[in-house]
Protein backbone atom coordinates (compact mmCIF):
# COMPACT_ATOMS: atom_id res chain seq x y z
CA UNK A 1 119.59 28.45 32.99
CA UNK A 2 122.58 26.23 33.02
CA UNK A 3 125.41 26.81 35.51
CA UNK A 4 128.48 29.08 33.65
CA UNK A 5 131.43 30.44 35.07
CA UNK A 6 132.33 34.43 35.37
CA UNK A 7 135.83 36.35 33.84
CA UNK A 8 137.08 35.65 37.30
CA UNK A 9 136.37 32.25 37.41
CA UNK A 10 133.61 31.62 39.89
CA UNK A 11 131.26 29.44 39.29
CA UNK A 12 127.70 30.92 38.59
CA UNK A 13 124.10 28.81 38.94
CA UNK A 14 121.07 29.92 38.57
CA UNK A 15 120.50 33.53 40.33
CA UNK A 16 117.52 33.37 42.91
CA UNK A 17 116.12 36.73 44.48
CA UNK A 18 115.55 35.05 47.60
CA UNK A 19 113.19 37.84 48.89
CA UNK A 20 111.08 36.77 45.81
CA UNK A 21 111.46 33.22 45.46
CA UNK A 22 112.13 33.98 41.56
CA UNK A 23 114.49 33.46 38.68
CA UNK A 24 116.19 36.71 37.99
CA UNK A 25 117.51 36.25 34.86
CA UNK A 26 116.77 39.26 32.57
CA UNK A 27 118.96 42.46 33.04
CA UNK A 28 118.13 45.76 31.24
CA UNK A 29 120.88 47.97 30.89
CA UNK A 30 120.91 51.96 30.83
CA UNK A 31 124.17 53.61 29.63
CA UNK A 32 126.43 51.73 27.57
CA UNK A 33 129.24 53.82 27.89
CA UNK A 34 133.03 52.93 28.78
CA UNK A 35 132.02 51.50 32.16
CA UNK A 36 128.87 50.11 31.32
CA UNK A 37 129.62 48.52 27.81
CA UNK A 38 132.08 46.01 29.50
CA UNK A 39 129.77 45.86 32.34
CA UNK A 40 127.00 44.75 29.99
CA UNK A 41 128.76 42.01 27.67
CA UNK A 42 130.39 40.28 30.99
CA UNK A 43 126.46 39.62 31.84
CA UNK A 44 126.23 38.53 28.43
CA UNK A 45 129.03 36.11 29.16
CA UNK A 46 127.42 34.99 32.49
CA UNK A 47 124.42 33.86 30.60
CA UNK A 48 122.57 36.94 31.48
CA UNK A 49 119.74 38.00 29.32
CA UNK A 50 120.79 41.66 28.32
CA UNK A 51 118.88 44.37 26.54
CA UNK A 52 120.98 47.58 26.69
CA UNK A 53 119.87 50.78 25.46
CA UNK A 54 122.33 53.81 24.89
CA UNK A 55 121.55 57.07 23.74
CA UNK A 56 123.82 56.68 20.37
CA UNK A 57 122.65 53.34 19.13
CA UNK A 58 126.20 51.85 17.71
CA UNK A 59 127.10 50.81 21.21
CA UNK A 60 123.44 48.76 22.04
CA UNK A 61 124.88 47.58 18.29
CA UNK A 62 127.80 46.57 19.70
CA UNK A 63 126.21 44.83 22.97
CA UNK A 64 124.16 42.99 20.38
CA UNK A 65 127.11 41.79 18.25
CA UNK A 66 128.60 40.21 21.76
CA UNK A 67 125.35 38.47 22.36
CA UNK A 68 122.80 40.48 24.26
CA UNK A 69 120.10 42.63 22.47
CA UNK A 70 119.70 46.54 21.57
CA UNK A 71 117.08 48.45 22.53
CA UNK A 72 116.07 51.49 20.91
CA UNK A 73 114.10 53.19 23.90
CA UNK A 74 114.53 52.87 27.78
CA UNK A 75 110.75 51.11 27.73
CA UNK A 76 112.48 48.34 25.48
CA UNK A 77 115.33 47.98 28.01
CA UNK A 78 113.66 47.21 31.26
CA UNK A 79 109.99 46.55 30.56
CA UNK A 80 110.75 43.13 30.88
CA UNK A 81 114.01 42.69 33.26
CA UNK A 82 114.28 41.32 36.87
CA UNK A 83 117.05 43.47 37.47
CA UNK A 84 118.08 47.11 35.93
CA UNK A 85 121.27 48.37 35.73
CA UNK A 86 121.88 52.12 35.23
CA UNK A 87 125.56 53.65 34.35
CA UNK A 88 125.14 57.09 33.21
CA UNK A 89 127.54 60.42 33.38
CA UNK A 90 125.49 62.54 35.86
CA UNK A 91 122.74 63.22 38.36
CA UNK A 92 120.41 64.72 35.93
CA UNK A 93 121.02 61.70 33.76
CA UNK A 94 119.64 59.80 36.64
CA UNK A 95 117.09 62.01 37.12
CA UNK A 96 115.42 61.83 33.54
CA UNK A 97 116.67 58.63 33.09
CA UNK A 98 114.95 56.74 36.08
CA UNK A 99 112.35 59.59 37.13
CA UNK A 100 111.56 60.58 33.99
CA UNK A 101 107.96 60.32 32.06
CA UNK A 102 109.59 57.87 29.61
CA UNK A 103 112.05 56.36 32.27
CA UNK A 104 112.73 53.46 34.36
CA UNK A 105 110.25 53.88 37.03
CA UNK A 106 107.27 54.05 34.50
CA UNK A 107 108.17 51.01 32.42
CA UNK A 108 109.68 48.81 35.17
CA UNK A 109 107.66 45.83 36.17
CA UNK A 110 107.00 45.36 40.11
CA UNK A 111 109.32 43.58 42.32
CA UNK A 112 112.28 44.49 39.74
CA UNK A 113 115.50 45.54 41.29
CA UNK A 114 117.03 48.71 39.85
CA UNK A 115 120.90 49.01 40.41
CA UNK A 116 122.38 52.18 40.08
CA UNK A 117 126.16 52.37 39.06
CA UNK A 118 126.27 56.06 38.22
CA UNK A 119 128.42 58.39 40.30
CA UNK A 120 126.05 61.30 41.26
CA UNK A 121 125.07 63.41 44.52
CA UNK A 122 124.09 61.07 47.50
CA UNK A 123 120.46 62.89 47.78
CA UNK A 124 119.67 62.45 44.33
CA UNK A 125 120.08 58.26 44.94
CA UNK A 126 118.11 58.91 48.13
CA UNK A 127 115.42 60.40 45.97
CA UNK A 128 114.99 57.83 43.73
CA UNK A 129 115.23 55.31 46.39
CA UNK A 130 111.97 57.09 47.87
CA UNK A 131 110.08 56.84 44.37
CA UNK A 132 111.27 53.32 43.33
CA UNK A 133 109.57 52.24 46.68
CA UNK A 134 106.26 53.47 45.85
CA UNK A 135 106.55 51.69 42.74
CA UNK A 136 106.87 48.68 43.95
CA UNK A 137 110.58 48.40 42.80
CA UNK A 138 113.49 47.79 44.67
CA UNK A 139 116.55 50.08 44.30
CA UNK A 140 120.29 50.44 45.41
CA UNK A 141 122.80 52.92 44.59
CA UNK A 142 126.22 51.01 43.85
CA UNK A 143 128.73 53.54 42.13
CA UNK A 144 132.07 51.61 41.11
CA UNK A 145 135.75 52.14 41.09
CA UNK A 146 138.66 50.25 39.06
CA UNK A 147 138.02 52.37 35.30
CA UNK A 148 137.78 51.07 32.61
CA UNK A 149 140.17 48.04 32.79
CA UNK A 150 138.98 46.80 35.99
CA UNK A 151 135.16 47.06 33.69
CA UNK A 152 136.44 44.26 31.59
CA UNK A 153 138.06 42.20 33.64
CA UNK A 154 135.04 41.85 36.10
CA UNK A 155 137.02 43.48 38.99
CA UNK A 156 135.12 46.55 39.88
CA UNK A 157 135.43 47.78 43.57
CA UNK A 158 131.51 48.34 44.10
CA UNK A 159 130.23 50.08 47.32
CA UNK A 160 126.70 49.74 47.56
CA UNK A 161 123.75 51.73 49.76
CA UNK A 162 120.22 50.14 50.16
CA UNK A 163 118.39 48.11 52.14
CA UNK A 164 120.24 44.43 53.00
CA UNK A 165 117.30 42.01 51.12
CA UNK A 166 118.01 44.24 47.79
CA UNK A 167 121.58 43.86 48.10
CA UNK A 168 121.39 40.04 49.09
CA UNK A 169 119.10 39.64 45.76
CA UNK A 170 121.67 41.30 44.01
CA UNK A 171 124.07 39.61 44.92
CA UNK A 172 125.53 37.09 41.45
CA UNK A 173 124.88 40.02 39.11
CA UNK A 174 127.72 42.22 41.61
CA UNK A 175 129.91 38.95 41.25
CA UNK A 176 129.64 39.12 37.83
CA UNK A 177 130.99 42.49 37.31
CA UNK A 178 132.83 43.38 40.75
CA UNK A 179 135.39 41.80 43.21
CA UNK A 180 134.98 43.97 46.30
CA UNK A 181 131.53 44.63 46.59
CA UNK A 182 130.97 45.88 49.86
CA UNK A 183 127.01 46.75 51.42
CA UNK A 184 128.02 50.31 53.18
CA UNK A 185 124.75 51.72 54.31
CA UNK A 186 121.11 52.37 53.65
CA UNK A 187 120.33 54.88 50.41
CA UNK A 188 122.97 57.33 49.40
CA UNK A 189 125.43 55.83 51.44
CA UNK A 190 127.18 54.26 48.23
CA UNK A 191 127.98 57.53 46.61
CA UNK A 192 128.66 59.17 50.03
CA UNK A 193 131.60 56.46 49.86
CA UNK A 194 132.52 57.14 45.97
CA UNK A 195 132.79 60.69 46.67
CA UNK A 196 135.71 60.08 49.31
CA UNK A 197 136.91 57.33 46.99
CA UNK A 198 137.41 60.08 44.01
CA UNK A 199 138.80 62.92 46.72
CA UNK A 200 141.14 60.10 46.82
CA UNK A 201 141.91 59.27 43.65
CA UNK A 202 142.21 62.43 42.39
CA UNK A 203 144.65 63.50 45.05
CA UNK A 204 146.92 60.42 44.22
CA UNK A 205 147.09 61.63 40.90
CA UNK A 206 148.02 65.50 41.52
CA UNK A 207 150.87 63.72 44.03
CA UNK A 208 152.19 61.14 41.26
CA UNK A 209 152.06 64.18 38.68
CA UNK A 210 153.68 66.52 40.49
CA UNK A 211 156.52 63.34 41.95
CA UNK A 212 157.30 62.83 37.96
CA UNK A 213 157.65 67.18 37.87
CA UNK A 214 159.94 66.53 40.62
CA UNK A 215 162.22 63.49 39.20
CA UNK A 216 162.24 65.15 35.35
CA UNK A 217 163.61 68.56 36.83
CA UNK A 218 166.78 66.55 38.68
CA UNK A 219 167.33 64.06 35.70
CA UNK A 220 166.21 60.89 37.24
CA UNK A 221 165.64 58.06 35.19
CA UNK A 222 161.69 57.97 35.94
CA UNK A 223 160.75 54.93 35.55
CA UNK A 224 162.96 52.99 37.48
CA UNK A 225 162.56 55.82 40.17
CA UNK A 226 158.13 54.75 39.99
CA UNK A 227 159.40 51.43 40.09
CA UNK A 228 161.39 52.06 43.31
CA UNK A 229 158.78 53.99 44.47
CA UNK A 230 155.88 51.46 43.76
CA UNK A 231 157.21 49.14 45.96
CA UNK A 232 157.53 51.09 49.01
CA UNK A 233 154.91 53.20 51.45
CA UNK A 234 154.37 55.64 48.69
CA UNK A 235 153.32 52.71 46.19
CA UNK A 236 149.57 52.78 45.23
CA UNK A 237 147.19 51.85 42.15
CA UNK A 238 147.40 55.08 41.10
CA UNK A 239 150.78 55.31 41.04
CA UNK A 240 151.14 52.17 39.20
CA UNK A 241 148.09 52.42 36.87
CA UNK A 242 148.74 56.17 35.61
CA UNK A 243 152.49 56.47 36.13
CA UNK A 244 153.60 55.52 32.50
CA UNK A 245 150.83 57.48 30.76
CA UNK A 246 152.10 60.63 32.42
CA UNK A 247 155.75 60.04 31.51
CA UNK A 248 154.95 59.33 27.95
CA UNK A 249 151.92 62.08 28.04
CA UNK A 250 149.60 59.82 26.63
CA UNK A 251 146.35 60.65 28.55
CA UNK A 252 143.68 58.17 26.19
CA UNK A 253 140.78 58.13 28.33
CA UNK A 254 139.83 55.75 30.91
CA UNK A 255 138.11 57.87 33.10
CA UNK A 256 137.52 61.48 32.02
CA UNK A 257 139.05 64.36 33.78
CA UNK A 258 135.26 66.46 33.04
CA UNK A 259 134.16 63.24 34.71
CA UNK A 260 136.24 63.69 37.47
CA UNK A 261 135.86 67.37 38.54
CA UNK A 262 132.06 66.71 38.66
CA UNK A 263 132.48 64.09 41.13
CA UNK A 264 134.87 66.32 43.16
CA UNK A 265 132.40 68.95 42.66
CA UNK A 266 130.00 66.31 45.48
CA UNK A 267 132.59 65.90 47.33
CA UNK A 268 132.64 69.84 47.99
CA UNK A 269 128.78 70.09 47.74
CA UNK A 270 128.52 67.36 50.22
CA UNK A 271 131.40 68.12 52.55
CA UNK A 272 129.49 71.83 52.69
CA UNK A 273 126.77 70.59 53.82
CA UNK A 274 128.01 68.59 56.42
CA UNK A 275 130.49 71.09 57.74
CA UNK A 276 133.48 69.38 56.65
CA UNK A 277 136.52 71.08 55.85
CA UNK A 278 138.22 69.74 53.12
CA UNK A 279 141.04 71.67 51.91
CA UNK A 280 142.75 69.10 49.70
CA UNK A 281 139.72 68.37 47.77
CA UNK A 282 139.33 72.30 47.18
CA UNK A 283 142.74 72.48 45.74
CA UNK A 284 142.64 69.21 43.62
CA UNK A 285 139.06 70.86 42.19
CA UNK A 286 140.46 74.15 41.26
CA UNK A 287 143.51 72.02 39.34
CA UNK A 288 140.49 69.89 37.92
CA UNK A 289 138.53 72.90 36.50
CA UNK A 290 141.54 74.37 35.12
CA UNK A 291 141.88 71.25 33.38
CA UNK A 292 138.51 71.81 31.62
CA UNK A 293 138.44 75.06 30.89
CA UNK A 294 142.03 75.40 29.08
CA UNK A 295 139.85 72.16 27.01
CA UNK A 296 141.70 68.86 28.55
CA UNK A 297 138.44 67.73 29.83
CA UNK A 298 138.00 64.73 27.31
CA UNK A 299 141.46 63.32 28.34
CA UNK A 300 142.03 60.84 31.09
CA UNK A 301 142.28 62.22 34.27
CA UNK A 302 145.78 61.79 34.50
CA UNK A 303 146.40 64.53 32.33
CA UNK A 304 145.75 66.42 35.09
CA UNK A 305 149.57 66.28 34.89
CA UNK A 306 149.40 68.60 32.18
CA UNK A 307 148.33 71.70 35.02
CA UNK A 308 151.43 70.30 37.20
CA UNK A 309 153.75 70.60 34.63
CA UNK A 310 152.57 73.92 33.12
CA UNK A 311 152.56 75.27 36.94
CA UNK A 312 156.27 74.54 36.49
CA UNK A 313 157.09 75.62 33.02
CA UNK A 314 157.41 72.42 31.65
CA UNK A 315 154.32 71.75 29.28
């Protein structure tokens, strides 16, 4: 494999699993979806041999139209692969996906490494951990953060759990699609950290909607007042990445608000269990579930504006 260089312009060679001694050059990938389709062709791009398989088959199409290969079963995907990559909506996606009778774990080869970008409960990662282990295969749970932008440009925030050879071996495919990527603890420990990364997100965004509720009601020019705002303490990526869509109420998704109030729905599940009190993440949730119910769950979750403003008689 010849050397080639990554979206972010690092040089790539040839990617050795040290552990293994080996080439790892062949990547199946599970869940072609708005994260995991840009995910997919920037491997492509990296000279990565990609087979992705999606359950509707136009977007394994599109994967092969940028240069990898569609599969038409999750057998086809990774029966062949070094390394797996799996970026699906739930845990029970997970679940069937990699524990199932026609999943990952019965159609991986041993000594793959199966890399789990999903955002699901921290003892459901644990679980498969445990079972990819007595198969033989290697596993680490590395949810991601930076939507669907930060997808295509290679710039994912990555936080990864496992054990320190996996995450060494995986080390040029997370350059490939990441710029943080950050090892935070053994099994679980990934999602334990994307759960307080979405707690946080999603409270940014209830705080910039209900700022822009705020400045509308006492006629401020808003965007010069974000602008203002951005580049003081209160600034964030939030702030910057979702204020305009609010003010123009154009909520095309990036990153579902259904999407969203599951993950919030670990963060309370896990926060329980722990004996946490978390009373900002209760109230964000409640706003989040509104959100679905009244039937904005397919819109980015910065329409969670839309509850804001119709708290406020303004939507």
């Amino acid at each position: 494999m010849t050397p080639t260089t990554t979206r972010t312009g690092r040089p790539r060679t040839e990617n050795l699993d040290e552990e293994k001694g080996t080439s790892m050059t062949k990547v199946g990938f599970v869940g072609l979806g708005i994260m995991g389709g840009p995910m997919a062709a920037n491997l492509v791009e990296a000279g990565y041999e990609v087979t992705g398989y999606n359950r509707s088959s136009a977007k394994a199409e599109k994967l092969a139209a940028e240069g990898g290969k569609a599969a038409g079963s999750i057998a086809e995907a990774v029966s062949a692969a070094d390394v797996i990559v799996t970026m699906l909506p739930d845990s029970p996606d997970v679940e069937s996906a990699v524990l199932g009778e026609d999943g990952v774990l019965a159609n991986a080869r041993e000594g793959a490494l199966l890399i789990d970008c999903s955002t699901i409960r921290p003892e459901v990662s644990r679980e498969v951990a445990e079972q990819t282990q007595r198969r033989g295969v290697r596993a680490l749970d590395a949810p991601v953060s930076g939507g669907e932008q930060g997808a295509i440009d290679g710039a994912l925030s990555i936080m990864v759990g496992g054990g320190s050879e996996a995450f060494a071996a995986a080390g040029e495919v997370f350059d490939v699609v990441g710029k943080t990527v950050v090892h935070v603890g053994p099994a679980g420990s990934g999602q334990t950290v994307k759960a307080a990364n979405q707690l946080i997100v999603a409270g940014n965004i209830a705080l910039v909607a209900e700022a822009l509720v705020f400045l509308e009601k006492h006629g401020v020019d808003t965007e010069s007042a974000f602008r203002v705002l951005g580049g003081g303490l209160a600034g964030s990526k939030v702030l910057d990445a979702k204020n305009k869509g609010m003010r123009e109420r154009t909520f095309e998704p990036g990153f579902r608000i259904e999407l969203h109030h599951k993950d919030l729905g670990i963060v309370q599940s896990a926060a329980r269990e722990s004996g946490v009190s978390a009373p900002l993440s209760g109230l964000v949730a409640q706003l989040m579930e509104a959100a679905v119910a009244q039937g904005d769950g397919s819109l980015d979750h910065s329409g969670l504006f839309k509850q804001i403003a119709k708290l406020n008689g303004t939507e």
